[in-house]
Structures are given as C-alpha cells and as structure tokens.
C-alpha atoms as a PDB file:
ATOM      1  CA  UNK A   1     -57.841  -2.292  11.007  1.00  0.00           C
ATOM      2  CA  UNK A   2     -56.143   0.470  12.551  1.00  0.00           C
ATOM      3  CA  UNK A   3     -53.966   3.407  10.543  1.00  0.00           C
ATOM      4  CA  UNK A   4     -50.597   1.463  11.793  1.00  0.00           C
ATOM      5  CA  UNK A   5     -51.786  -1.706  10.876  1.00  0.00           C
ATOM      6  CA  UNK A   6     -52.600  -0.605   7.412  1.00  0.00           C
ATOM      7  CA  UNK A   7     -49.242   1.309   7.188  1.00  0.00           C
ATOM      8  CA  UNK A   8     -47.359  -1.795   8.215  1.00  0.00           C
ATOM      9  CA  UNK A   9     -49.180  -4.364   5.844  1.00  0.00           C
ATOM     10  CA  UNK A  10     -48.948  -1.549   3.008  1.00  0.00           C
ATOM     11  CA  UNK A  11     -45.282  -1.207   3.887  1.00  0.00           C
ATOM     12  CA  UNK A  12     -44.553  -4.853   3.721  1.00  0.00           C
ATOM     13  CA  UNK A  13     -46.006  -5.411   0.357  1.00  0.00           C
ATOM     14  CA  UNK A  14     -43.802  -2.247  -0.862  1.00  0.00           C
ATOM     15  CA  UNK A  15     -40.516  -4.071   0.758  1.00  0.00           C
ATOM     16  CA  UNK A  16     -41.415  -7.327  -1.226  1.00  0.00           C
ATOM     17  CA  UNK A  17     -41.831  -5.389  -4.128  1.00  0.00           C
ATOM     18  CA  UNK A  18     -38.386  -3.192  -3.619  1.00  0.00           C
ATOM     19  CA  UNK A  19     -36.569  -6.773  -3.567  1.00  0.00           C
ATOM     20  CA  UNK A  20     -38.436  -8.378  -6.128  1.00  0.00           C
ATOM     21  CA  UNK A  21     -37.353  -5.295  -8.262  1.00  0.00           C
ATOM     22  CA  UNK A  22     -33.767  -5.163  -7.420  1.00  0.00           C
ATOM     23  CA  UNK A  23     -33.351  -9.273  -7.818  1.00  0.00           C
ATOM     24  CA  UNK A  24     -35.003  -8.389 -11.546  1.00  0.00           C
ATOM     25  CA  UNK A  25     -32.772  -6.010 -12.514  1.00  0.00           C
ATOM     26  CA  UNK A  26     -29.673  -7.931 -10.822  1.00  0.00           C
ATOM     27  CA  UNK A  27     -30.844 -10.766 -12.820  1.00  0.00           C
ATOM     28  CA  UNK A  28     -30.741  -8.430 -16.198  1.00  0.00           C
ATOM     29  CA  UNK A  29     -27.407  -7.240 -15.267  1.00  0.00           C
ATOM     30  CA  UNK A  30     -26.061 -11.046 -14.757  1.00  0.00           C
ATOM     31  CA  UNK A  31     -27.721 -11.830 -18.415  1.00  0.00           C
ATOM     32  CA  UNK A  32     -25.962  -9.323 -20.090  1.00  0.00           C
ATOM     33  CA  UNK A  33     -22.790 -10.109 -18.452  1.00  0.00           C
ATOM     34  CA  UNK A  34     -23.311 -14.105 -19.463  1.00  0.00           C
ATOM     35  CA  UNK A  35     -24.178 -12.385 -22.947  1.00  0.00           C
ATOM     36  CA  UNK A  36     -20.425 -10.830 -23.251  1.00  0.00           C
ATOM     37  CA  UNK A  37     -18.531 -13.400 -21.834  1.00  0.00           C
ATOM     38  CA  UNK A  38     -20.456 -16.100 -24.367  1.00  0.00           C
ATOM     39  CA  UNK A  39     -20.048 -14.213 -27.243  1.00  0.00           C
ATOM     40  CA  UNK A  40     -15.962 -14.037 -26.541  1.00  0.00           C
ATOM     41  CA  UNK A  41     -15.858 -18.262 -25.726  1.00  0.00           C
ATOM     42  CA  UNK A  42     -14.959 -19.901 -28.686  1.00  0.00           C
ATOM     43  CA  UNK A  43     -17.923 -22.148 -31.262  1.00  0.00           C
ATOM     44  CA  UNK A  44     -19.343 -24.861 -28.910  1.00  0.00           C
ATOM     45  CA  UNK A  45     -20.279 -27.661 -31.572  1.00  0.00           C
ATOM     46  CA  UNK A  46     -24.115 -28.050 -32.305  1.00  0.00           C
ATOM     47  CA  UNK A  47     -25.853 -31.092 -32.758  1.00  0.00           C
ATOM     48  CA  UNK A  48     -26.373 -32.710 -36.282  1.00  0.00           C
ATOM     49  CA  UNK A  49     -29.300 -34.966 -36.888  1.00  0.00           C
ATOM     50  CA  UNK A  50     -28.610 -38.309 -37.839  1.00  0.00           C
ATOM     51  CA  UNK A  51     -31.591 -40.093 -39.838  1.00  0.00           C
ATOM     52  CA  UNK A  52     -30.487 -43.658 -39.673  1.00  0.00           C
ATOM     53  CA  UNK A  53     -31.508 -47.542 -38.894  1.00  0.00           C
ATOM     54  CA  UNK A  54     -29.001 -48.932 -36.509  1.00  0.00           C
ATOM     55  CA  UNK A  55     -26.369 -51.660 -37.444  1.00  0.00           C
ATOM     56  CA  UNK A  56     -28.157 -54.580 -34.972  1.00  0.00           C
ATOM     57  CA  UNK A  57     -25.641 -57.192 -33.226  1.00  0.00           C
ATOM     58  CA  UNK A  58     -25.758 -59.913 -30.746  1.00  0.00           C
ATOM     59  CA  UNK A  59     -23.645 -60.028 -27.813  1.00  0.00           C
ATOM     60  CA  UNK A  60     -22.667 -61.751 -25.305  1.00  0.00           C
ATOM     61  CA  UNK A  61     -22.848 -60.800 -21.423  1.00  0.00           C
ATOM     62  CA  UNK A  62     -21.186 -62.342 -18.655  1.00  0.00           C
ATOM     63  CA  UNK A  63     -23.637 -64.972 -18.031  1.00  0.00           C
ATOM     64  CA  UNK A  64     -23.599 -66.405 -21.335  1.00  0.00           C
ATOM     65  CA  UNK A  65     -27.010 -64.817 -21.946  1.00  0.00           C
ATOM     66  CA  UNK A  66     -27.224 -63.165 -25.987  1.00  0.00           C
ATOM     67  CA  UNK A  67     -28.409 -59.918 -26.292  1.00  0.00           C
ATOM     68  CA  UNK A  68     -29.365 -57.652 -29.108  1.00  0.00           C
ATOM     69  CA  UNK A  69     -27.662 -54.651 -29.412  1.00  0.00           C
ATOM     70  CA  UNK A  70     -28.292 -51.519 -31.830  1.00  0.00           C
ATOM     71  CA  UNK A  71     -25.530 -48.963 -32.834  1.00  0.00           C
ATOM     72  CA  UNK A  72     -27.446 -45.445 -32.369  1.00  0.00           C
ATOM     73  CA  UNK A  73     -25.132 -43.018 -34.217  1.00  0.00           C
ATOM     74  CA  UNK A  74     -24.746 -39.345 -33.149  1.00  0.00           C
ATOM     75  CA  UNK A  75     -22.932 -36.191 -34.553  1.00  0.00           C
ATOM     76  CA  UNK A  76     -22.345 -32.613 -33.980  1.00  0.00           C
ATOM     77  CA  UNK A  77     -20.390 -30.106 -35.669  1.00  0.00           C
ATOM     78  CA  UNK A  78     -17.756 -27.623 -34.935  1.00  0.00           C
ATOM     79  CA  UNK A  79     -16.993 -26.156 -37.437  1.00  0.00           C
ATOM     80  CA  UNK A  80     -18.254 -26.381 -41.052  1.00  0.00           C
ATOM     81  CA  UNK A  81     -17.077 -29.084 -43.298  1.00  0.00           C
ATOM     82  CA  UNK A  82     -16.748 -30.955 -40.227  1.00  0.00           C
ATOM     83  CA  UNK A  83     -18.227 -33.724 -38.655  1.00  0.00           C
ATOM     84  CA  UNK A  84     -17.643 -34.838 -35.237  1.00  0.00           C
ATOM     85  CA  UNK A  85     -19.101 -38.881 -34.497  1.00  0.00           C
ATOM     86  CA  UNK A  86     -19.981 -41.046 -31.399  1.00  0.00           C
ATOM     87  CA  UNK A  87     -21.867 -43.785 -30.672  1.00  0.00           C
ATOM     88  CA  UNK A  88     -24.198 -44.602 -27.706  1.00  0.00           C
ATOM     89  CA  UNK A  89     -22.918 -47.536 -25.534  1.00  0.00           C
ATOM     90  CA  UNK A  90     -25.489 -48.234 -23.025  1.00  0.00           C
ATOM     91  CA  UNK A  91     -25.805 -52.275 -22.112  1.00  0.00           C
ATOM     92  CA  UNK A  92     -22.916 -53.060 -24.292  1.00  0.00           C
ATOM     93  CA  UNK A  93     -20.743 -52.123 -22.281  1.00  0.00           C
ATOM     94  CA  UNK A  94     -20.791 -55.333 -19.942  1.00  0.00           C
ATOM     95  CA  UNK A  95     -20.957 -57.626 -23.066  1.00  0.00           C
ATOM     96  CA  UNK A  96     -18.376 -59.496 -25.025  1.00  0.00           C
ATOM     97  CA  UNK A  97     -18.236 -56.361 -27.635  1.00  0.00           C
ATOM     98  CA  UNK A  98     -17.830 -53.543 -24.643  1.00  0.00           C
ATOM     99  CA  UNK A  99     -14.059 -53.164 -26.410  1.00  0.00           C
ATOM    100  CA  UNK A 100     -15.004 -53.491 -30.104  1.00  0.00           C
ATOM    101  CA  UNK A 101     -15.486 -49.843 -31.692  1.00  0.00           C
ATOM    102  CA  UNK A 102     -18.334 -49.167 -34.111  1.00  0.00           C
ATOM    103  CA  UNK A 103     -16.834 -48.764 -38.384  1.00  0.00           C
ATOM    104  CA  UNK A 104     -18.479 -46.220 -39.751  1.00  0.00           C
ATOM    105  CA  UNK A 105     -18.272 -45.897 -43.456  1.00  0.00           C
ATOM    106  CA  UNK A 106     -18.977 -42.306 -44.779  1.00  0.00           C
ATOM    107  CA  UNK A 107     -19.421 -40.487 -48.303  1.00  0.00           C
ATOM    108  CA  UNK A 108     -20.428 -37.014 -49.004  1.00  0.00           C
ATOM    109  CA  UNK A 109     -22.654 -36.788 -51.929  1.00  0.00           C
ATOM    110  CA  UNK A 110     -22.224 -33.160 -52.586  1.00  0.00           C
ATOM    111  CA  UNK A 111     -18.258 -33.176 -52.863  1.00  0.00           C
ATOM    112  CA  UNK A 112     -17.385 -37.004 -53.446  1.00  0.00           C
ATOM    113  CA  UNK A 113     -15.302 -37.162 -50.127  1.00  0.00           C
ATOM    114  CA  UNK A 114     -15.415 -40.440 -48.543  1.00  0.00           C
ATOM    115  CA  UNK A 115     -14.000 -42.352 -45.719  1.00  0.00           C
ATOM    116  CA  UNK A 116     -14.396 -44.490 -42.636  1.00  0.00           C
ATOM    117  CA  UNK A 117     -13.873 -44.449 -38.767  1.00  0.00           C
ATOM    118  CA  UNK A 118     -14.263 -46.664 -35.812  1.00  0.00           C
ATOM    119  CA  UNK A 119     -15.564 -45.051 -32.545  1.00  0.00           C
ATOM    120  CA  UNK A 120     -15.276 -46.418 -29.656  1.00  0.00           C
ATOM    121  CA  UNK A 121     -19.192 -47.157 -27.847  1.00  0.00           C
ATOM    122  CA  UNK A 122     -18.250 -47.600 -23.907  1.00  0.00           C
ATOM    123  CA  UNK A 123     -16.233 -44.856 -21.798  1.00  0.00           C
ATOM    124  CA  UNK A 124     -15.705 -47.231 -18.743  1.00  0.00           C
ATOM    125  CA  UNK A 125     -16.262 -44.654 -16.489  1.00  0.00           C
ATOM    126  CA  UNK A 126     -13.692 -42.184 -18.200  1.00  0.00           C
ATOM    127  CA  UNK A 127     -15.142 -39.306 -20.400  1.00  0.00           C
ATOM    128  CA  UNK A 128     -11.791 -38.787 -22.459  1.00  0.00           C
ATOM    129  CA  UNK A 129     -11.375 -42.947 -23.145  1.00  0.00           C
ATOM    130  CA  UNK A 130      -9.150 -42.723 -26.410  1.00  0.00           C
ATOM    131  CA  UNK A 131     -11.899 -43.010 -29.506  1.00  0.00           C
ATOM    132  CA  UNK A 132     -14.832 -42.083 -28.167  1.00  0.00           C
ATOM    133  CA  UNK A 133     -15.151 -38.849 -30.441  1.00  0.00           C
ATOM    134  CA  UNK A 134     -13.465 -39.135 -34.100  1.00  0.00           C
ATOM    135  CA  UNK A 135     -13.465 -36.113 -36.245  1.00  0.00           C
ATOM    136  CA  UNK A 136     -14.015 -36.498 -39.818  1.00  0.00           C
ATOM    137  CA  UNK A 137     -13.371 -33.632 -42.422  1.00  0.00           C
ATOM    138  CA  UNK A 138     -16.974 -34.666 -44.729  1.00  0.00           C
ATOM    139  CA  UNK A 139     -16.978 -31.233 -45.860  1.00  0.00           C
ATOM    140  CA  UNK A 140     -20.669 -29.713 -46.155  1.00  0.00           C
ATOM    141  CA  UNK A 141     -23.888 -31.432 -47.629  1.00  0.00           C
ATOM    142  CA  UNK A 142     -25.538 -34.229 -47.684  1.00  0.00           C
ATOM    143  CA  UNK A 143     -23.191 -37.273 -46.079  1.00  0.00           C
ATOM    144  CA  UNK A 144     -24.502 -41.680 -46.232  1.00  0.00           C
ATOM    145  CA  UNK A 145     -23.248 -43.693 -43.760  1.00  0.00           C
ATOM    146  CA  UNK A 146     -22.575 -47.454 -43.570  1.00  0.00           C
ATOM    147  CA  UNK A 147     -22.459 -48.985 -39.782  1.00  0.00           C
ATOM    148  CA  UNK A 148     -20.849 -52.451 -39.180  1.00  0.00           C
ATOM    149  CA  UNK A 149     -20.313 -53.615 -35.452  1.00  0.00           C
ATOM    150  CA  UNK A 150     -17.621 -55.689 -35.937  1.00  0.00           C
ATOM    151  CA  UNK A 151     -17.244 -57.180 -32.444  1.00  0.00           C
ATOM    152  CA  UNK A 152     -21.107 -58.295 -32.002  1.00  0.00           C
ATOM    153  CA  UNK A 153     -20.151 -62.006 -32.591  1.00  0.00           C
ATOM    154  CA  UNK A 154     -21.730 -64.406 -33.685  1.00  0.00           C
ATOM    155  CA  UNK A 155     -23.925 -61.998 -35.830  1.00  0.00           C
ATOM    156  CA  UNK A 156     -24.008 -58.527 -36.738  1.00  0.00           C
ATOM    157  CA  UNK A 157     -26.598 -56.795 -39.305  1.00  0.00           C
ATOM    158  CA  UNK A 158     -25.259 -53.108 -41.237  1.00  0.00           C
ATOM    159  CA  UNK A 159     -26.846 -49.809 -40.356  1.00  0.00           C
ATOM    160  CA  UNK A 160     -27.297 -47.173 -43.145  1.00  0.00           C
ATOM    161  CA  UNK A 161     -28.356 -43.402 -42.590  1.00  0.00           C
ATOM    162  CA  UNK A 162     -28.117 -40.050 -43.490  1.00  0.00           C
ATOM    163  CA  UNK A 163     -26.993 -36.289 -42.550  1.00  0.00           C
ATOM    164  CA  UNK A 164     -26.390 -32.956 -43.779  1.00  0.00           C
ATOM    165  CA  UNK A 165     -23.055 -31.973 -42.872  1.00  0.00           C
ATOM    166  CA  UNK A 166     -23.363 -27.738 -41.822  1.00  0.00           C
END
C-alpha cells in the first residue's frame, strides 16, 4: 500500500467513527429530552397481575358448532385504590355470547369494600366500544374475584381469582 492509500483507508475509518460519535451523542440528547417530556405526561396505568382460573362457557358460533370459551381477566391501575378491568375476547366474538359482558364480582379483603361489574369481552373493531374498560374504586390490598359469563348458554362454569390492588 502506498502513503495515500493508507491516508484514505485511515481517513475513512476516522469519518465512520466522527458519525458514529455524533449519532451517539444525538441519541443521548433525544433520551434526555424523552426523559423531560415523560416525566411532565400524566401516570400511564401499570399492569396488575391477576392470579385466577377462568369462568369456562359454551357458545355457540354461526354454524351451530359449540365451543368452549374461558374468561381471561386482566387489570391495571391508575391510580391507587383503583382498579381498572377488561376481559380478553378473542373467538367469542363471532359466537352467540359476542354481546354478553363478563360479571365480575369483587371484595377487598383488606378494607371490606365490595362490588360487581360487567365488562364488555369483544370491541367489534372499535377500541372505545362502551364497557370495555370499567373502573372500580377496590381501594388497596388484597381483592377476590367471582367471574360468571352470563351469556355462554347453555352452560357456563364460575371463575375465582385473586389480586393486590396498588
């Protein structure tokens, strides 16, 4: 290799370096940034594990063919003392129950605050379908549920479970 050749490889090498450099400190500079403006957005609501055995139903579909269906419970959490519930549709959707909500019977062991809801399983393609969400005020500790699907005719079985409330 000749002195120019060397120059112009080593001088490559230093360019690649220069941007890989500047995109890192860029990339710092957009972090912090994301850092402020997160901090100033208001409490996104964090999950809350739900220990629980479905409620189990059987439905109907279209074609007359049963199926089984489980109510999977989830929750997240807002703010504290506060409990925010939904329920996964999935296949139920295009079954006889795709308009029957989920009850879900509630207590909160630590306070004695109890109460019930019915969520609503299947969006039908609209993400702010009234009752898909219900807020209920558990307070904290540890909360029992009761699940009943109502609408999974001809037979449903109750769900039970179990979460701390933040």
């Amino acid at each position: 290799m000749t002195h120019t050749e060397v120059t112009m490889h080593v001088g490559w090498k230093q360019k690649l370096a220069a941007a890989g450099a500047a995109t890192a400190v860029v990339a710092s500079g957009a972090a912090t940034l994301g850092t402020g403006i997160a901090d100033a957005a208001p409490p996104r609501a964090t999950k809350v594990p739900v220990w629980h055995v479905p409620s189990v139903g059987i439905t109907v579909s279209g074609l007359l063919i049963p199926t089984p269906w489980l109510a999977t419970v989830y929750a997240s959490s807002d703010q504290r003392g506060t409990v925010t519930f939904s329920v996964a549709g999935g296949g139920l959707c295009s079954t006889n129950a795709a308009y029957k909500p989920v009850d879900i019977h509630w207590a909160n062991l630590s306070n004695g605050r109890s109460g019930a809801t019915s969520v609503q399983p299947c969006s039908f393609g609209d993400p702010t379908y009234p009752g898909l969400f219900k807020k209920a005020h558990t307070g904290s500790g540890q909360v029992v549920l009761a699940l009943v699907v109502p609408g999974a005719i001809p037979a449903t079985i109750p769900g039970y479970g179990t979460l701390s409330a933040p």
